[in-house]
Protein backbone atom coordinates (compact mmCIF):
# COMPACT_ATOMS: atom_id res chain seq x y z
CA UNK A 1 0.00 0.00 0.00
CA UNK A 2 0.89 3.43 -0.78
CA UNK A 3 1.67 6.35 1.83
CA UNK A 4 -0.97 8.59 -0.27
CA UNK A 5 -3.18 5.36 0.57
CA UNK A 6 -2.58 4.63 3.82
CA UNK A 7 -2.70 8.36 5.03
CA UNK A 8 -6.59 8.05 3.49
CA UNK A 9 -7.99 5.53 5.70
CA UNK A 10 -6.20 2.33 7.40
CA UNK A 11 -4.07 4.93 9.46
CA UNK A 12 -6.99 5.27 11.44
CA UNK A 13 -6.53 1.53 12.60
CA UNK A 14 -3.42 1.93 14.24
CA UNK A 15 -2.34 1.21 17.66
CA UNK A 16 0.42 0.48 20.47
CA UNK A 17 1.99 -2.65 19.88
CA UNK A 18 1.09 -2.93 15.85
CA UNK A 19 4.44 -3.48 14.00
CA UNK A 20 4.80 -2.36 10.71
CA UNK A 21 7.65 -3.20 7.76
CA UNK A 22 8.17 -0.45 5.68
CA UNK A 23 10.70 -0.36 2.10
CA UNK A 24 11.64 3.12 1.51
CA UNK A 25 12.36 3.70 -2.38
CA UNK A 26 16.09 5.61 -2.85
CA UNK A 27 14.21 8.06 -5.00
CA UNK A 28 10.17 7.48 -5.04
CA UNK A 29 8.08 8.92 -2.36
CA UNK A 30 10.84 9.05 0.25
CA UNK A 31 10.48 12.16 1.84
CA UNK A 32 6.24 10.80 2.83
CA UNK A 33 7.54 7.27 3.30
CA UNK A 34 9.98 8.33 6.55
CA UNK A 35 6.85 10.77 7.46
CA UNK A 36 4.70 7.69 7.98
CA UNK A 37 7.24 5.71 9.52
CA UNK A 38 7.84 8.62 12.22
CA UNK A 39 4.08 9.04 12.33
CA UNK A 40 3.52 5.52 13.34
CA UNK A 41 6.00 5.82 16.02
CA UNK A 42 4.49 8.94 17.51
CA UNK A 43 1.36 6.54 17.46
CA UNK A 44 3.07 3.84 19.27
CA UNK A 45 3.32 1.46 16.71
CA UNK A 46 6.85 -0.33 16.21
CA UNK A 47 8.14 0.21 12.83
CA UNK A 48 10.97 -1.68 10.84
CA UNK A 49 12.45 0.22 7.85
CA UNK A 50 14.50 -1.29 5.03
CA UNK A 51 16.40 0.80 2.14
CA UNK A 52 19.99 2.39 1.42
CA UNK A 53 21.16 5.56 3.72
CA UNK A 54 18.61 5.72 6.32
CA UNK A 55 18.27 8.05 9.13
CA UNK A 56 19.27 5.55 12.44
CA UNK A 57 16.19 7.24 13.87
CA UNK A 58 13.94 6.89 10.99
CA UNK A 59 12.50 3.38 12.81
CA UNK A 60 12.82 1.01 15.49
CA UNK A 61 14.92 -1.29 13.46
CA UNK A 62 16.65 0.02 10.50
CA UNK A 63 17.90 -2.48 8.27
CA UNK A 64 20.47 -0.37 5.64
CA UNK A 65 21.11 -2.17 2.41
CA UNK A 66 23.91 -2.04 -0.04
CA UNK A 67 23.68 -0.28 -3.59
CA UNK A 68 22.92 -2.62 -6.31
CA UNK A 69 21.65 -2.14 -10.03
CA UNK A 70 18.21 -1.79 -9.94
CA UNK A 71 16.88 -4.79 -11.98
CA UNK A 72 18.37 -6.68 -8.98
CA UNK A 73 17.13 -4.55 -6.29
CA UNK A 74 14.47 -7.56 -5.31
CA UNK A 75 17.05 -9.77 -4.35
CA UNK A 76 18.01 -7.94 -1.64
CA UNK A 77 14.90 -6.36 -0.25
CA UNK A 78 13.01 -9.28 0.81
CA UNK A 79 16.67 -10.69 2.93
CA UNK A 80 16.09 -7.91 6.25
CA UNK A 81 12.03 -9.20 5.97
CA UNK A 82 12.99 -12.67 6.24
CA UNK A 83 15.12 -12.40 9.18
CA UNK A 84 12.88 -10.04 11.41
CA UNK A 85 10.25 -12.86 10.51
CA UNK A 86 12.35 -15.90 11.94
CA UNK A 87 13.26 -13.67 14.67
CA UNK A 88 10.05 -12.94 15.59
CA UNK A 89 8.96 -16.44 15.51
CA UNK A 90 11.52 -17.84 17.58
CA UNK A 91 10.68 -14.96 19.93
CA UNK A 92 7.00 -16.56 19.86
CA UNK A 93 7.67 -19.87 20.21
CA UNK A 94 7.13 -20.75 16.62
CA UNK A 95 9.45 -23.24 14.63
CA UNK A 96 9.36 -21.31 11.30
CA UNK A 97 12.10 -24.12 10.00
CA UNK A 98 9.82 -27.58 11.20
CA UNK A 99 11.26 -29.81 8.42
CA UNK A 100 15.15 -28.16 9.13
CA UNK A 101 15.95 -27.10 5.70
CA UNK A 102 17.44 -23.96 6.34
CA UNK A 103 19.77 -25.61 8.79
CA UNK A 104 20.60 -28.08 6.20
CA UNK A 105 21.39 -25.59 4.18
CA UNK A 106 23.20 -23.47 6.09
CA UNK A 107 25.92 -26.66 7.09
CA UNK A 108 26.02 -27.58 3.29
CA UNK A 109 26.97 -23.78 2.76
CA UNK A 110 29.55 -23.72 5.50
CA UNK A 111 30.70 -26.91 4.90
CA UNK A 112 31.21 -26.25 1.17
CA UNK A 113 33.11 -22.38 2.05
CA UNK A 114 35.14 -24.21 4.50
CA UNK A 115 36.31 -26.34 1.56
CA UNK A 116 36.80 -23.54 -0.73
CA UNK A 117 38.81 -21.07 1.71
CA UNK A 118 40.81 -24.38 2.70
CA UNK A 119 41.68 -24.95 -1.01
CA UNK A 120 42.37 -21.45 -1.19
CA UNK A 121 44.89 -21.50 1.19
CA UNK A 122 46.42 -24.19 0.06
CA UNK A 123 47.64 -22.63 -2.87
């Protein structure tokens, strides 16, 4: 949803203790996108922000990301979502990872870096 949109109606729903995730465009609508975000924190509401050379104080949790070409600017936008959504579910009690691929995966990747900075050094 929009700021333009969200100022026009849903705002009116907020509360203490609501969270809110917000991606704030390098260029689009970034001046009114940090408005909201401080708005919702003068509500009460806890607000994550994710873009590239963010105020520290724009939200509770300000997750910065690195310049990359544009066509690959999805890659990295959904990465800071993803972790304050494990987080959050661990924090709750909730196995987000039941069937244990992600720790699967994470051994395979160390496993197969370990291999590849040990060949490295080899040489």
């Amino acid at each position: 949803m929009g700021t333009g949109s969200f100022r026009h109606g849903p705002q009116e729903m907020v509360s203490k203790q609501m969270r809110f995730g917000m991606w704030i465009d390098g260029e689009r609508m970034r001046r009114q996108d940090l408005a909201v975000a401080r708005d919702l924190r003068k509500m009460g509401a806890s607000v994550m922000v994710i873009g590239r050379d963010l105020p520290k104080e724009a939200g509770d949790l300000v997750f910065q990301l690195p310049s990359v070409p544009p066509n690959l600017q999805f890659l990295i936008d959904i990465i800071p979502a993803q972790l304050a959504a494990e987080r959050l579910a661990r924090l709750s009690g909730v196995d987000c990872d039941p069937s244990g691929i992600v720790l699967s995966l994470s051994k395979t990747s160390s496993a197969c870096w370990a291999k590849k900075l040990e060949s490295q050094n080899q040489k």
